[in-house]
Protein backbone atom coordinates (compact mmCIF):
# COMPACT_ATOMS: atom_id res chain seq x y z
CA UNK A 1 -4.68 -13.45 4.47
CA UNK A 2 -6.98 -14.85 1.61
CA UNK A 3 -9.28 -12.11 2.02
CA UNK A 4 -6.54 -9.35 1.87
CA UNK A 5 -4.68 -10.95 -1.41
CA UNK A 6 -7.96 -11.28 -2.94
CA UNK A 7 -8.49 -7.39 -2.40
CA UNK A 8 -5.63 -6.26 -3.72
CA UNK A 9 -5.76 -8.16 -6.90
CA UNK A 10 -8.70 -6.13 -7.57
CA UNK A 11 -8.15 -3.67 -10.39
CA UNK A 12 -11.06 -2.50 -10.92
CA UNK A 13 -10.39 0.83 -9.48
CA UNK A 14 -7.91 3.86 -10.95
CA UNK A 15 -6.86 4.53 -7.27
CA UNK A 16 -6.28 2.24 -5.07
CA UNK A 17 -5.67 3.72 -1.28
CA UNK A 18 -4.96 0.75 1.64
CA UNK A 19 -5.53 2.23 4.79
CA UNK A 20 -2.66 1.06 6.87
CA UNK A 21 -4.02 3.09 9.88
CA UNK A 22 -4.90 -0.02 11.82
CA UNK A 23 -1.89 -1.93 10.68
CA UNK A 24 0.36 -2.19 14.21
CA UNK A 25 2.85 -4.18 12.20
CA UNK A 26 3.43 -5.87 9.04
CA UNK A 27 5.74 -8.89 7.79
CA UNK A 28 7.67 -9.58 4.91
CA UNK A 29 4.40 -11.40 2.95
CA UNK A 30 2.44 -8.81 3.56
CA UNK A 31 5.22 -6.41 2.01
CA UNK A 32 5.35 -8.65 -0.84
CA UNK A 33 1.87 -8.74 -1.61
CA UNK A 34 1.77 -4.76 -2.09
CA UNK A 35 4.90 -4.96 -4.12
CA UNK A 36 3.43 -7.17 -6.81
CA UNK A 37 -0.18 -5.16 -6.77
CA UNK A 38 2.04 -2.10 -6.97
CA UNK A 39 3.70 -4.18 -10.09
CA UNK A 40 -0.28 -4.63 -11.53
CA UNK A 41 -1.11 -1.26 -11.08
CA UNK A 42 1.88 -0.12 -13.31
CA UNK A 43 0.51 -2.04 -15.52
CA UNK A 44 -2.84 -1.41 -15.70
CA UNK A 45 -1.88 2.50 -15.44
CA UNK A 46 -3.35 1.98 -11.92
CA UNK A 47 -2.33 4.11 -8.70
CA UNK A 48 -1.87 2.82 -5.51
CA UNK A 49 -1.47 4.56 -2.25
CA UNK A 50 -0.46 3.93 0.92
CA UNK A 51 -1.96 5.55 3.56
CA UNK A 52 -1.63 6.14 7.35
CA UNK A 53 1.43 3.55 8.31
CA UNK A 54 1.92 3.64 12.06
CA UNK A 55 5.32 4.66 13.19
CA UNK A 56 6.37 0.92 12.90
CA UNK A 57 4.83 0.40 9.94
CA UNK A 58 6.26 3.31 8.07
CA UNK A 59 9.76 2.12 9.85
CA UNK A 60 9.88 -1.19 7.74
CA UNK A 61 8.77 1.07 4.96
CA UNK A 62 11.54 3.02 4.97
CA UNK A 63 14.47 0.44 6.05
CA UNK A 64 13.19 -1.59 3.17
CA UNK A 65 13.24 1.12 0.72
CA UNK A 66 9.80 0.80 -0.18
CA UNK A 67 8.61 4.35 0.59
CA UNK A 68 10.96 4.99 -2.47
CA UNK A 69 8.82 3.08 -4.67
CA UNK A 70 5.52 3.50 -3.31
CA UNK A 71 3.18 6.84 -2.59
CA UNK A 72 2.63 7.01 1.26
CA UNK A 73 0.57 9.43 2.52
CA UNK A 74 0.56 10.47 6.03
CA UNK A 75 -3.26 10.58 6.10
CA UNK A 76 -6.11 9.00 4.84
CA UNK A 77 -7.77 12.16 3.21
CA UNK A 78 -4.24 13.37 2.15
CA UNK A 79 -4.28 9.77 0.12
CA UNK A 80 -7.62 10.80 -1.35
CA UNK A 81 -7.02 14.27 -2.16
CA UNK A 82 -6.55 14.76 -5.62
């Protein structure tokens, strides 16, 4: 989990795509943490996108709302088309 925090409080990038592709599921930290880099990268004029959820994945997305505040992209190439 320290290794994953400590990538997305990277900035360093304009575009920021996580691959969710090999997620199978995800919990409510996990959530968190891409809600507050989400946060940064308003800040920073930063884009983050999500890409690839599995069907469970993109599930919690969606019952939590998220995928109305976040840019999900069925693919990873759709995420890093421009």
């Amino acid at each position: 989990m320290r290794a994953f925090r400590a990538e997305l409080r990277k900035d360093d990038e304009i575009l920021t795509v996580l691959d969710l592709s090999g997620v199978p599921h995800m919990d409510s930290t996990c959530l968190g943490e891409i809600v507050n880099f989400h946060a940064r990268c308003q800040g920073s004029h930063a884009r983050l996108v999500l890409a690839a959820p599995s069907p469970r994945v993109a599930d919690l997305l969606h019952m939590t709302r998220i995928d109305t505040l976040l840019t999900i992209a069925p693919t990873l190439d759709a995420a890093l088309a421009p």
